[in-house]
PDB file of N, CA and C in Angstrom:
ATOM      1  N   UNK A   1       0.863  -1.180   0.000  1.00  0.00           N
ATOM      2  CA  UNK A   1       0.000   0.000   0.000  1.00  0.00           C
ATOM      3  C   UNK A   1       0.901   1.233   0.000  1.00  0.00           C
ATOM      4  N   UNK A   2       0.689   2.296  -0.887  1.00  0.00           N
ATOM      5  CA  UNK A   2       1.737   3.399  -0.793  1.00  0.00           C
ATOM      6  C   UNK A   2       1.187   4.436   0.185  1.00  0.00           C
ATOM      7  N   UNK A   3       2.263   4.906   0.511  1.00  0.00           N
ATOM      8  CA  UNK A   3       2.048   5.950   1.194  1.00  0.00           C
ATOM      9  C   UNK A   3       0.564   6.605   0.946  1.00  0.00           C
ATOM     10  N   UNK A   4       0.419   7.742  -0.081  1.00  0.00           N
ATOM     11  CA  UNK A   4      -0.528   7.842  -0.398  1.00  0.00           C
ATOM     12  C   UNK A   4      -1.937   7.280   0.173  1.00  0.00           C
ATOM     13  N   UNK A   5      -1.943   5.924  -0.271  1.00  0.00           N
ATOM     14  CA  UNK A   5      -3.043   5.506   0.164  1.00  0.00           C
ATOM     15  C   UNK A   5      -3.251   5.133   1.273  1.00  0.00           C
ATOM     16  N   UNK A   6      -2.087   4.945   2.012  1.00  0.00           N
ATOM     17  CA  UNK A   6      -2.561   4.705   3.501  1.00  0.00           C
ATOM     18  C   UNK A   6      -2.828   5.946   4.263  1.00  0.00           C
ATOM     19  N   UNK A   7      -2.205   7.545   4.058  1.00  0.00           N
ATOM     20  CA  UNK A   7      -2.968   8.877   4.160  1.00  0.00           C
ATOM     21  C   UNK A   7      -4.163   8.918   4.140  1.00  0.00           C
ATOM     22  N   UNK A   8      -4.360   8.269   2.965  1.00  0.00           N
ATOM     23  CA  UNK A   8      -6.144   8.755   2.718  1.00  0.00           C
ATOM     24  C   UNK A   8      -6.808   7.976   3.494  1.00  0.00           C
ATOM     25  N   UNK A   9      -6.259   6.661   3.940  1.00  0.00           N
ATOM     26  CA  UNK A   9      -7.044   5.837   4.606  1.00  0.00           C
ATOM     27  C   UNK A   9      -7.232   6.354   6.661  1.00  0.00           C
ATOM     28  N   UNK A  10      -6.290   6.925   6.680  1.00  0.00           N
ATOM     29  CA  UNK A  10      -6.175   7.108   8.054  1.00  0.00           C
ATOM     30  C   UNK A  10      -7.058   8.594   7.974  1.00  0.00           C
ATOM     31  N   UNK A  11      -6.951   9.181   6.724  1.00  0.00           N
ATOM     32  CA  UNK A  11      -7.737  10.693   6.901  1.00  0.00           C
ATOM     33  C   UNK A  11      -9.414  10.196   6.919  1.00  0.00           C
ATOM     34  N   UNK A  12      -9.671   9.044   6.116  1.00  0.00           N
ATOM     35  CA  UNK A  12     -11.249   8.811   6.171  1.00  0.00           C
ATOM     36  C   UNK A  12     -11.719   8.108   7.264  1.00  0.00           C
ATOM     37  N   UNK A  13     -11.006   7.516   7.611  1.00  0.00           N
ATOM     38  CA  UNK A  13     -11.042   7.081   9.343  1.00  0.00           C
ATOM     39  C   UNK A  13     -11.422   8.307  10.012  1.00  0.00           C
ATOM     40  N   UNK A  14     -10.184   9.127  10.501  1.00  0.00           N
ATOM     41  CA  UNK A  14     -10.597  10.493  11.614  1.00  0.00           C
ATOM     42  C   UNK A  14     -11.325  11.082  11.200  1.00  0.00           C
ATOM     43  N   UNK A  15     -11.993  11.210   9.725  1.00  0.00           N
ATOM     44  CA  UNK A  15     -13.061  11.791   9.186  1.00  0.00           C
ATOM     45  C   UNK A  15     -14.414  11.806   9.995  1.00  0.00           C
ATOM     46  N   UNK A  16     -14.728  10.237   9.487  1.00  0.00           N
ATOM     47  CA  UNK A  16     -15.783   9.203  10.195  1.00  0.00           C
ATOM     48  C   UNK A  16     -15.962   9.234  11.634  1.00  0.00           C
ATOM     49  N   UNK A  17     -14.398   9.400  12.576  1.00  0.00           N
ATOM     50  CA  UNK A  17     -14.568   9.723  13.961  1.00  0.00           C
ATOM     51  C   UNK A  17     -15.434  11.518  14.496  1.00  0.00           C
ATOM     52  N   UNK A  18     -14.842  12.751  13.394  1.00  0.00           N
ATOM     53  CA  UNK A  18     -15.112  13.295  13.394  1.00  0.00           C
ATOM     54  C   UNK A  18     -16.766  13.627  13.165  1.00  0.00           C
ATOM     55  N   UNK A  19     -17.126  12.838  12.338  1.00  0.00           N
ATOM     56  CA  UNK A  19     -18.497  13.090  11.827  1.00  0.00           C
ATOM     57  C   UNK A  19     -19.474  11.918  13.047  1.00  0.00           C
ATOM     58  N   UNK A  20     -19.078  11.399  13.444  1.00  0.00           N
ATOM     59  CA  UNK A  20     -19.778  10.746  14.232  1.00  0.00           C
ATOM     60  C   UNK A  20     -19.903  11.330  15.657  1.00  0.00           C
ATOM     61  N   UNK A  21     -19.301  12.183  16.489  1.00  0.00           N
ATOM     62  CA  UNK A  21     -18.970  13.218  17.418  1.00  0.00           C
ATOM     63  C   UNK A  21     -19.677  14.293  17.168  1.00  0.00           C
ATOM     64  N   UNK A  22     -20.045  14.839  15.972  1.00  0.00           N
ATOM     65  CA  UNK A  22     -20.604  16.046  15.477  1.00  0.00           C
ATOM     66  C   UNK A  22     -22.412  15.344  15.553  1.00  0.00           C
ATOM     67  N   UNK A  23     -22.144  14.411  15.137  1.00  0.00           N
ATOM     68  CA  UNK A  23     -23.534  13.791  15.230  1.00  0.00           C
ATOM     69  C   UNK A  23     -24.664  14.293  17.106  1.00  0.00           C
ATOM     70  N   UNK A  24     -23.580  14.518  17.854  1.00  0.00           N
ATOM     71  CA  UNK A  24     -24.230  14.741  19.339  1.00  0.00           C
ATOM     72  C   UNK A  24     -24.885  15.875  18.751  1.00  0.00           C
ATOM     73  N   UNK A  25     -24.509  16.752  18.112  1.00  0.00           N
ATOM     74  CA  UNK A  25     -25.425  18.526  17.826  1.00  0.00           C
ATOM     75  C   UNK A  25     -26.702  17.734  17.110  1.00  0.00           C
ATOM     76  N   UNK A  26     -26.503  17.144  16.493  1.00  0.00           N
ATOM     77  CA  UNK A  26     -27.768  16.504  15.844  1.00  0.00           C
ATOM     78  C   UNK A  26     -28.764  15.889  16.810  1.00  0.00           C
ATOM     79  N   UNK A  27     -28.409  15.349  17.484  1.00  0.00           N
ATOM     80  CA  UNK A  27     -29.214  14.383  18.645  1.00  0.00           C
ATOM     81  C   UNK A  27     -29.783  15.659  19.648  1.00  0.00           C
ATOM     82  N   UNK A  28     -28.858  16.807  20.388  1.00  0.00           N
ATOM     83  CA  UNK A  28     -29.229  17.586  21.226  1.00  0.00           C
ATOM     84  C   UNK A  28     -30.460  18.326  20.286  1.00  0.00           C
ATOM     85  N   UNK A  29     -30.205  18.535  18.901  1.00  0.00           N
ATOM     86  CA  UNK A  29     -31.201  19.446  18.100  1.00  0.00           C
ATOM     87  C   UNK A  29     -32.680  19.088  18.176  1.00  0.00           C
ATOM     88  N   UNK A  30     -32.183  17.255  17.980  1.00  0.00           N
ATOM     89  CA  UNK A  30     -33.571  16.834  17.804  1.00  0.00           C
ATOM     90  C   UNK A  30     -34.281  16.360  19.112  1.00  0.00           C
ATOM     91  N   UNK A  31     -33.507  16.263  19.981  1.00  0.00           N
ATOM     92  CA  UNK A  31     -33.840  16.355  21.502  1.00  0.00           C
ATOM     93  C   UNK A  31     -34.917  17.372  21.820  1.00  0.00           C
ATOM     94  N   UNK A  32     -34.299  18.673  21.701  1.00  0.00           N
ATOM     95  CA  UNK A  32     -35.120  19.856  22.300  1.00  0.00           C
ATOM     96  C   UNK A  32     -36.236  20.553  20.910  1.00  0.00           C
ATOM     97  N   UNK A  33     -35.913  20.019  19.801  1.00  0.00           N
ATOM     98  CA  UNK A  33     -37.637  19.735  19.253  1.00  0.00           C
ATOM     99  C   UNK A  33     -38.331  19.150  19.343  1.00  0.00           C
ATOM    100  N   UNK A  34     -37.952  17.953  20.497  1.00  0.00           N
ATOM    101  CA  UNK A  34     -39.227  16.974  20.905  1.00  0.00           C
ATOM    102  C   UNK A  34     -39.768  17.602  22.158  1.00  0.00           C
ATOM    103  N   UNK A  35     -38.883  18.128  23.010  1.00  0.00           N
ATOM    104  CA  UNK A  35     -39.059  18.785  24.180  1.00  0.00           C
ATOM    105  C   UNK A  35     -39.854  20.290  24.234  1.00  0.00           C
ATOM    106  N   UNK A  36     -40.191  20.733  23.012  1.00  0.00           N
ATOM    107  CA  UNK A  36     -41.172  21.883  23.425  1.00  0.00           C
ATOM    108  C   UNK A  36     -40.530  23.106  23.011  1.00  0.00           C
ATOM    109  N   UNK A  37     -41.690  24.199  22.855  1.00  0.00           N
ATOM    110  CA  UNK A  37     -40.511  25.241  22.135  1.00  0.00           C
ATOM    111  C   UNK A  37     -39.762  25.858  22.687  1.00  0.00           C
ATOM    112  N   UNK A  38     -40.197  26.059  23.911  1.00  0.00           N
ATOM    113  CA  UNK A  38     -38.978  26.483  25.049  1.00  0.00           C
ATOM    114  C   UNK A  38     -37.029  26.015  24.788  1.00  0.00           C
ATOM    115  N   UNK A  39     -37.360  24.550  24.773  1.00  0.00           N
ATOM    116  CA  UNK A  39     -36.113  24.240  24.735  1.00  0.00           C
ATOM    117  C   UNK A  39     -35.442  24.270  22.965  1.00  0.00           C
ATOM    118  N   UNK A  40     -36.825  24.188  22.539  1.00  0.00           N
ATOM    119  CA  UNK A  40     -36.074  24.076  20.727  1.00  0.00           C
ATOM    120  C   UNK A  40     -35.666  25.647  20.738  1.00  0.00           C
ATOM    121  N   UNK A  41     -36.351  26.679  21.442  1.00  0.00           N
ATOM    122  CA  UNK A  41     -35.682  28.240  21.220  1.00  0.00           C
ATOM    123  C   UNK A  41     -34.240  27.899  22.280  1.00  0.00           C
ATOM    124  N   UNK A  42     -34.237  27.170  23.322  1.00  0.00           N
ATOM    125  CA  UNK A  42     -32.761  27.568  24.330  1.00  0.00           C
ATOM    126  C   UNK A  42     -31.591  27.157  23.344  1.00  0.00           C
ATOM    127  N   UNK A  43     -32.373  25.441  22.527  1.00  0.00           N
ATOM    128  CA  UNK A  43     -31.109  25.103  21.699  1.00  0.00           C
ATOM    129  C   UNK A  43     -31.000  25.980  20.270  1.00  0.00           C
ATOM    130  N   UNK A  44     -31.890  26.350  20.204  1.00  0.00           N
ATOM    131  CA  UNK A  44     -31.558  27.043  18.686  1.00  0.00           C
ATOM    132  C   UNK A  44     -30.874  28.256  19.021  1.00  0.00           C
ATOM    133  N   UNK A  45     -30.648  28.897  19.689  1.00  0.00           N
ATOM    134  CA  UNK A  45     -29.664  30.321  20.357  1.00  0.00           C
ATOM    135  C   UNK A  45     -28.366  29.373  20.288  1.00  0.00           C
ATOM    136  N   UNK A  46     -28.562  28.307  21.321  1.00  0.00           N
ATOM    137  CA  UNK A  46     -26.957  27.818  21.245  1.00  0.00           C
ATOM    138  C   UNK A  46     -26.728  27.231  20.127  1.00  0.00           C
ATOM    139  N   UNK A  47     -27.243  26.779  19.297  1.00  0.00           N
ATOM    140  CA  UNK A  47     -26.205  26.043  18.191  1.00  0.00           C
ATOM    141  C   UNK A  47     -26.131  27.093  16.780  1.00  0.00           C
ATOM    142  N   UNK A  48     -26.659  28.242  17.833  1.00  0.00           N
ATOM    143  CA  UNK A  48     -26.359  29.603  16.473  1.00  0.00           C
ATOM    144  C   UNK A  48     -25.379  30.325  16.813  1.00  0.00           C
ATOM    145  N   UNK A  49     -24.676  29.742  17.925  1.00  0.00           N
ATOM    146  CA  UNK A  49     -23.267  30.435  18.355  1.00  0.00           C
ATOM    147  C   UNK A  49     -22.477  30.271  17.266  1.00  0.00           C
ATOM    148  N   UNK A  50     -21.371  31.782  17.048  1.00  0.00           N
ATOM    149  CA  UNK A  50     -20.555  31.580  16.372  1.00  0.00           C
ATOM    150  C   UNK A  50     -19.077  30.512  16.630  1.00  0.00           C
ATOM    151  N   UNK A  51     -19.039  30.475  17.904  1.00  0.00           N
ATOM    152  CA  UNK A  51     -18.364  29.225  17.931  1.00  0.00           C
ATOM    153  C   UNK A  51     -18.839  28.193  17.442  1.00  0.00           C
ATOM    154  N   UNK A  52     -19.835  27.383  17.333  1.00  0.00           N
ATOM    155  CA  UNK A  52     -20.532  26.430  16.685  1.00  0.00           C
ATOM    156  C   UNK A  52     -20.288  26.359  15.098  1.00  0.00           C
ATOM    157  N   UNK A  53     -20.612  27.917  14.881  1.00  0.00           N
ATOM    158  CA  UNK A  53     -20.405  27.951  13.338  1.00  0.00           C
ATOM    159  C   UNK A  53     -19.142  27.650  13.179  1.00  0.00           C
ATOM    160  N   UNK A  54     -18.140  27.654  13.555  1.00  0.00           N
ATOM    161  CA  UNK A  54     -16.904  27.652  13.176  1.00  0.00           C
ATOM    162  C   UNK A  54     -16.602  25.371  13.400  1.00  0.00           C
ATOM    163  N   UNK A  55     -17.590  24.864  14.280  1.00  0.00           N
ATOM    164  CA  UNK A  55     -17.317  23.769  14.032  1.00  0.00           C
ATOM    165  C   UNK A  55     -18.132  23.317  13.316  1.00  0.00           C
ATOM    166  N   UNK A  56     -19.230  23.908  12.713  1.00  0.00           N
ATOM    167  CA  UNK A  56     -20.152  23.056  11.405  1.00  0.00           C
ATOM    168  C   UNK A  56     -19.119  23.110  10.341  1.00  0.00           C
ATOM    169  N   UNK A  57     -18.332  24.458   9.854  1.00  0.00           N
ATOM    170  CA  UNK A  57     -17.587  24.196   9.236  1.00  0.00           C
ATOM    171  C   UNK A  57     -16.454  22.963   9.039  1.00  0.00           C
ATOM    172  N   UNK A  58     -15.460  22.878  10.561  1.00  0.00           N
ATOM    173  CA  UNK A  58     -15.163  21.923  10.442  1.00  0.00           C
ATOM    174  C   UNK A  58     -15.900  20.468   9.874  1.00  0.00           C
ATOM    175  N   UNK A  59     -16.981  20.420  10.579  1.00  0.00           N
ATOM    176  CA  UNK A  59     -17.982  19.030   9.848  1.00  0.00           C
ATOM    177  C   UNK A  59     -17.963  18.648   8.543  1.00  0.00           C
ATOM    178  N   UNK A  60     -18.456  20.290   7.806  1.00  0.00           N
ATOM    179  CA  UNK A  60     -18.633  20.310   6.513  1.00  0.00           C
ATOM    180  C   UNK A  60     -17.624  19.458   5.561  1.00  0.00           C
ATOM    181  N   UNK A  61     -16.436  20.094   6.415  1.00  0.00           N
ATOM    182  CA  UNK A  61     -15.194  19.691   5.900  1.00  0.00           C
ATOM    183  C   UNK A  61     -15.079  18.151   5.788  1.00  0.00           C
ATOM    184  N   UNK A  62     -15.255  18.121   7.145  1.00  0.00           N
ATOM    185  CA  UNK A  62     -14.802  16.070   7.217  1.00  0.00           C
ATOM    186  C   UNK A  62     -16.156  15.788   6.578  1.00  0.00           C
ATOM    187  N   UNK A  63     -17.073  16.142   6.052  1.00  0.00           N
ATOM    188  CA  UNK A  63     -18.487  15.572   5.453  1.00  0.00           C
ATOM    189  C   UNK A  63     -17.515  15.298   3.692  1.00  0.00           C
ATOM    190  N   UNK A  64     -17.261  16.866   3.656  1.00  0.00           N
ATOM    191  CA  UNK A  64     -16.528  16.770   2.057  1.00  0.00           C
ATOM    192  C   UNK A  64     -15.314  15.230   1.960  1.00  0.00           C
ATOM    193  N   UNK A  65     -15.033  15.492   2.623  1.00  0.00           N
ATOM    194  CA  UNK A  65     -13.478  14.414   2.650  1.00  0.00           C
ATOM    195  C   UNK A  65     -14.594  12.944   2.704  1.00  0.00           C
ATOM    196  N   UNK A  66     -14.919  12.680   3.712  1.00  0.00           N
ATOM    197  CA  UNK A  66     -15.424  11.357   3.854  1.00  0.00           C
ATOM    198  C   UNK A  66     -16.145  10.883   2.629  1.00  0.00           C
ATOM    199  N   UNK A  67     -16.923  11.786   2.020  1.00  0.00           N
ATOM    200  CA  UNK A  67     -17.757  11.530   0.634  1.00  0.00           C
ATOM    201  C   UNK A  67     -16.970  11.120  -0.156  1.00  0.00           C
ATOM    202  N   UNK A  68     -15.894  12.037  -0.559  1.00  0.00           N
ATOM    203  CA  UNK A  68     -15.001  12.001  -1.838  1.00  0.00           C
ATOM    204  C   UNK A  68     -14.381  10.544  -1.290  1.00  0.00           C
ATOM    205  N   UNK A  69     -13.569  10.155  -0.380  1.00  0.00           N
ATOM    206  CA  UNK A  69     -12.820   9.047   0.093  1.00  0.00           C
ATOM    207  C   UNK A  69     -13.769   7.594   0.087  1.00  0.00           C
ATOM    208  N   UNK A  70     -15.059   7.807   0.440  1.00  0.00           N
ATOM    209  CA  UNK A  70     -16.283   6.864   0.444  1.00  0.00           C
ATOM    210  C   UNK A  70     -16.596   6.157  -1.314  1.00  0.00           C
ATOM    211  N   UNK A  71     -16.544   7.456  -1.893  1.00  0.00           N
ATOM    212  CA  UNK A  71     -16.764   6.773  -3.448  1.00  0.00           C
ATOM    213  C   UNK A  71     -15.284   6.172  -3.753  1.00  0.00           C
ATOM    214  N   UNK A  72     -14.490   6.748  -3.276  1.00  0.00           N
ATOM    215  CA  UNK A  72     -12.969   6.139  -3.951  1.00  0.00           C
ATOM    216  C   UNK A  72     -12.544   4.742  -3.572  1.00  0.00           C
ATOM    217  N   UNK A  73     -13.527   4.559  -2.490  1.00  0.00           N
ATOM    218  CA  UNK A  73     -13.244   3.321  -1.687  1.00  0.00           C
ATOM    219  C   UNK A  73     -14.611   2.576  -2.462  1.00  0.00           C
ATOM    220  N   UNK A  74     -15.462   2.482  -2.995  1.00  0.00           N
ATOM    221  CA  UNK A  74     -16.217   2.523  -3.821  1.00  0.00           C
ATOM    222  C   UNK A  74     -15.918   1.617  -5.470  1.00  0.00           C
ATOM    223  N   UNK A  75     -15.494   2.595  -5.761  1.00  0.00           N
ATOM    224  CA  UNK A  75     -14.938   2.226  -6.773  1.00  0.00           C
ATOM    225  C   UNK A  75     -13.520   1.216  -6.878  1.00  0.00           C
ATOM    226  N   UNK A  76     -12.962   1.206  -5.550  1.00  0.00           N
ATOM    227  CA  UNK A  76     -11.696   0.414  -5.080  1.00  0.00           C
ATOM    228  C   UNK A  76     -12.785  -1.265  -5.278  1.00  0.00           C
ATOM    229  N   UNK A  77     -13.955  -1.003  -4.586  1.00  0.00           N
ATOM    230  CA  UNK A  77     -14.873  -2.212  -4.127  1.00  0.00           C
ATOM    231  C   UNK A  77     -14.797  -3.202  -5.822  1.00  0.00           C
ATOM    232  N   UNK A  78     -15.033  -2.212  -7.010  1.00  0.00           N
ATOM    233  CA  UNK A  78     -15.172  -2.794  -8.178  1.00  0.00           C
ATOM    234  C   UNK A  78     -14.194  -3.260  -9.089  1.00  0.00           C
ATOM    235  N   UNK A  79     -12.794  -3.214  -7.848  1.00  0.00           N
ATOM    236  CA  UNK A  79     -11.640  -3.615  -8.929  1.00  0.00           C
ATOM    237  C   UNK A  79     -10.434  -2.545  -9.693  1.00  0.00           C
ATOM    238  N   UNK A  80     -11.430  -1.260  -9.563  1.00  0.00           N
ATOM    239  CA  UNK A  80     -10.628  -0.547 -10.364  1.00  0.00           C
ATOM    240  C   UNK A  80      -9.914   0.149  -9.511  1.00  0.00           C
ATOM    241  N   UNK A  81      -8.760   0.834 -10.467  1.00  0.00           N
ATOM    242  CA  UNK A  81      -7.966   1.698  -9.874  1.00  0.00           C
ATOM    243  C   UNK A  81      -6.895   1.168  -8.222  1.00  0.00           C
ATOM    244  N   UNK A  82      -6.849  -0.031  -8.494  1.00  0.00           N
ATOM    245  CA  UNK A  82      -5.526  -0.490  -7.346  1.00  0.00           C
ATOM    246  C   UNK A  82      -4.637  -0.381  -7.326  1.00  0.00           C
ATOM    247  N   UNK A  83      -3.976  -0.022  -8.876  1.00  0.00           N
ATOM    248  CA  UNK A  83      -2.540  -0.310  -9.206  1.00  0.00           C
ATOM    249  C   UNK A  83      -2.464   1.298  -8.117  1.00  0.00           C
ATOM    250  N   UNK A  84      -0.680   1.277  -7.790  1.00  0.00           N
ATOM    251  CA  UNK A  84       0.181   2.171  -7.349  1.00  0.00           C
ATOM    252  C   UNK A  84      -0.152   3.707  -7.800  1.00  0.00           C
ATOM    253  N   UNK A  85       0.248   3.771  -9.084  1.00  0.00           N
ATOM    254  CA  UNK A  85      -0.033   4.975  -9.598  1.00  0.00           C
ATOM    255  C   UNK A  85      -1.429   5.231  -9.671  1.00  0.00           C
ATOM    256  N   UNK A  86      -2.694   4.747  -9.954  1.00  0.00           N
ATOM    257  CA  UNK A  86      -4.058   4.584 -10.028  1.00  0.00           C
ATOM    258  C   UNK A  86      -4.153   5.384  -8.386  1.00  0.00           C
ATOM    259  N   UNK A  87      -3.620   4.941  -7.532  1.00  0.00           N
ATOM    260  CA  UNK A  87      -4.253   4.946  -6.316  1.00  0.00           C
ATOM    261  C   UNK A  87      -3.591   6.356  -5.965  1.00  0.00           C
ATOM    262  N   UNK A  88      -2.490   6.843  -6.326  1.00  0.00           N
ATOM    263  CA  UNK A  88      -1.824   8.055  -6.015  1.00  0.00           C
ATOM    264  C   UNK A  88      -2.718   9.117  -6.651  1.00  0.00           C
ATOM    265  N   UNK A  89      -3.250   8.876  -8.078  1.00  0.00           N
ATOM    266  CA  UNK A  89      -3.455   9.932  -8.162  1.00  0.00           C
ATOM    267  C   UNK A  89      -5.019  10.025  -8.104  1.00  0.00           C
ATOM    268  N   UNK A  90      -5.901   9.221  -7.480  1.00  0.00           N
ATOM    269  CA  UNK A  90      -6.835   9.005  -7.023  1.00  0.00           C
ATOM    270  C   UNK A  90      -7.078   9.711  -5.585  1.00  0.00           C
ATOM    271  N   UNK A  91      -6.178   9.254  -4.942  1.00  0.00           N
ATOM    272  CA  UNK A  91      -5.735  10.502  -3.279  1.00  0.00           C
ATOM    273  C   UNK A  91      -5.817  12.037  -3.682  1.00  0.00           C
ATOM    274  N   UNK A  92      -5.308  12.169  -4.878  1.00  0.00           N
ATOM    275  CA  UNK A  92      -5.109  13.400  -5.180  1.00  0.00           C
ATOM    276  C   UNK A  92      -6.411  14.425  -5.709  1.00  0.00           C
ATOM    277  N   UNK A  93      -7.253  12.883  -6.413  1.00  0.00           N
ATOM    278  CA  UNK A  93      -8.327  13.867  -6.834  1.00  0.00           C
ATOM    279  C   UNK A  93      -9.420  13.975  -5.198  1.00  0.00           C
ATOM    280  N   UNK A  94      -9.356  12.582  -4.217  1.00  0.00           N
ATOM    281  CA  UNK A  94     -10.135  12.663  -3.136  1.00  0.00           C
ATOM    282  C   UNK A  94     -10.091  14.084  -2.379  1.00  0.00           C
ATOM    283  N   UNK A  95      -8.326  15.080  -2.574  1.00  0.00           N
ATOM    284  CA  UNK A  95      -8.252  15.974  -1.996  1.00  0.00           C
ATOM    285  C   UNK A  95      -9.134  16.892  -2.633  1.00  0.00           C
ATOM    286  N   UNK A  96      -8.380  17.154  -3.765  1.00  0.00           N
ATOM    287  CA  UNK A  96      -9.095  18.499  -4.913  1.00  0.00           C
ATOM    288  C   UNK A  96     -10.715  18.654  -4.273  1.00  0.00           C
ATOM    289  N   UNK A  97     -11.529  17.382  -4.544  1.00  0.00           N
ATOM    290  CA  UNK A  97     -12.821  16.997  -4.523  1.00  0.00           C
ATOM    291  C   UNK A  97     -13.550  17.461  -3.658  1.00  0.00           C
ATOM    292  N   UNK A  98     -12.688  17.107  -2.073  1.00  0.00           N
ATOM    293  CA  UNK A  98     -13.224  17.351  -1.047  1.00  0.00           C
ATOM    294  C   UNK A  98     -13.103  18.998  -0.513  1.00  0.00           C
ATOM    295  N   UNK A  99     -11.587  19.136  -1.128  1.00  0.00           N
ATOM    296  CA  UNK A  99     -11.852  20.691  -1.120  1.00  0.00           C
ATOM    297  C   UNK A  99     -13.044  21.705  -1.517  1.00  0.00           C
ATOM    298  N   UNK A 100     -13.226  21.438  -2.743  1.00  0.00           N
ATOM    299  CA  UNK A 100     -14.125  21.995  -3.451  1.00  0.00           C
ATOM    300  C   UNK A 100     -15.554  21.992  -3.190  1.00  0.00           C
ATOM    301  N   UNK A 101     -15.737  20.765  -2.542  1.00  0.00           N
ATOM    302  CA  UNK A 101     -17.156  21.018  -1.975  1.00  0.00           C
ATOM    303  C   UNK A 101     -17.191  21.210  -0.931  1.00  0.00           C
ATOM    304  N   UNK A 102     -16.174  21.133  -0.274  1.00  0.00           N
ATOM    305  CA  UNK A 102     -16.199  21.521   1.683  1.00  0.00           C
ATOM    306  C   UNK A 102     -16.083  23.237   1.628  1.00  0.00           C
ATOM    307  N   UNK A 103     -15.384  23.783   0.501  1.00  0.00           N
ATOM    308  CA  UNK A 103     -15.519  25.214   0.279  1.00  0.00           C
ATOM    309  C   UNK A 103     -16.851  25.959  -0.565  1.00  0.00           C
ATOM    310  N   UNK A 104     -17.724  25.203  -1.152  1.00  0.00           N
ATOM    311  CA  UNK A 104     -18.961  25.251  -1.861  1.00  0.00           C
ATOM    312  C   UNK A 104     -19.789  25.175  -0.677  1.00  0.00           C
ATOM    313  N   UNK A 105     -20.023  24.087   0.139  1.00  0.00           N
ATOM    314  CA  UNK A 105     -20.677  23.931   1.577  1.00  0.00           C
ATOM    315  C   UNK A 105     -20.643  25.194   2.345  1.00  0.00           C
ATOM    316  N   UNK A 106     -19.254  25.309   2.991  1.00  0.00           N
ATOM    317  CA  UNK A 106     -19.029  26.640   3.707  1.00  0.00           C
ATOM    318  C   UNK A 106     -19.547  27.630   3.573  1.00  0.00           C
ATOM    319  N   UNK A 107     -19.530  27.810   2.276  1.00  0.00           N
ATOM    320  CA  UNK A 107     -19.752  29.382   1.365  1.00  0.00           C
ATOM    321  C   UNK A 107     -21.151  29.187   1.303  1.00  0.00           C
ATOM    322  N   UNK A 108     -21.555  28.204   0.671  1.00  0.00           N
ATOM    323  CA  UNK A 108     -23.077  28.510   1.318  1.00  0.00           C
ATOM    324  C   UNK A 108     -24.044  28.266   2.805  1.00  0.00           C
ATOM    325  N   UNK A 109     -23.169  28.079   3.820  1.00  0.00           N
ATOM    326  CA  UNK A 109     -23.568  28.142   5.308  1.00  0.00           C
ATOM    327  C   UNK A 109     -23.589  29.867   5.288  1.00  0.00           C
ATOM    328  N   UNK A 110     -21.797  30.190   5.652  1.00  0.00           N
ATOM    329  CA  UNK A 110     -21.720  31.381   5.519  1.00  0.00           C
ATOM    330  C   UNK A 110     -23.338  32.504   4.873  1.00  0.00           C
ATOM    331  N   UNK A 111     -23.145  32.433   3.547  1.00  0.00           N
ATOM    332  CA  UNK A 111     -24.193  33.590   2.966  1.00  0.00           C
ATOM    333  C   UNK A 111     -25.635  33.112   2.970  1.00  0.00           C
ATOM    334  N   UNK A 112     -25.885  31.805   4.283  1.00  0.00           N
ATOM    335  CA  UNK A 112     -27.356  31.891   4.842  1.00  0.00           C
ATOM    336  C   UNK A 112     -28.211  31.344   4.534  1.00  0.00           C
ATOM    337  N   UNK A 113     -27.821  30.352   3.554  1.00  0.00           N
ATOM    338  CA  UNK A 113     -28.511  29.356   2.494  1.00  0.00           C
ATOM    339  C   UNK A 113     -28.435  28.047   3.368  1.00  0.00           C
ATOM    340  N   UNK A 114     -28.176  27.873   4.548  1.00  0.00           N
ATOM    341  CA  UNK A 114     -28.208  27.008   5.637  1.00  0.00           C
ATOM    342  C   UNK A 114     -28.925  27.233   6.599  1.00  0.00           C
ATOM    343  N   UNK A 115     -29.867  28.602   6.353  1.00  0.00           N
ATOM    344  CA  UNK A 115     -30.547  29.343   7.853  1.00  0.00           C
ATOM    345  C   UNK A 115     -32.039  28.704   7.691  1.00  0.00           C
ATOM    346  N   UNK A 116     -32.339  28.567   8.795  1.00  0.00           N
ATOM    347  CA  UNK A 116     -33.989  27.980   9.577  1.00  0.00           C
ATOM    348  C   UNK A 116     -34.884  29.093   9.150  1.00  0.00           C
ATOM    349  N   UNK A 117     -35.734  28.427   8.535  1.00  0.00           N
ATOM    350  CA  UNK A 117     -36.940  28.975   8.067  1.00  0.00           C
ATOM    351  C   UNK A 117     -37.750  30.598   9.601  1.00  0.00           C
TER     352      UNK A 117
END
């Protein structure tokens, strides 16, 4: 396994750890919309903190990476793309990929296209 690919493999791992941890904001969200509007207004103030925002981003991020790394592993499932070089520059597009939509994501959190009705 080259370098390369064992990177990507350890990055979609902490990805997956990451996104599964982030998952608690999800559970507290849907917690205090079962609990009444009281608490769906206490949690909706807090998870509109700008500290928060700054870790959805992070999410976004490991959301982008895990996707792009998920199909690559994907397509690994069907045979293709094992050889050495195949797999290097396959890492390479998982980065580009994940960039691009973890910065497409962002950008549209940021300008509000993520905001509650």
């Amino acid at each position: 396994m080259s370098r390369y690919s064992l990177l990507s493999s350890i990055s979609n791992r902490a990805t997956g750890i990451v996104l599964t941890c982030g998952q608690l904001l999800l559970v507290y969200w849907l917690i205090a919309a079962a609990s009444g509007a009281q608490a769906y207004a206490r949690a909706a103030a807090v998870l509109a903190s700008p500290a928060l925002k700054a870790v959805y981003a992070v999410l976004l991020a490991a959301f982008a990476y895990h996707l792009a790394a998920g199909i690559r592993h994907l397509v690994w499932d069907t045979g293709h793309g094992l050889a050495r070089d195949q797999s290097r520059r396959s890492a390479g597009w998982v980065i580009t990929i994940a960039v691009l939509l973890a910065a497409a994501l962002i950008v549209w959190m940021v300008l509000g296209g993520a905001s509650a009705p």
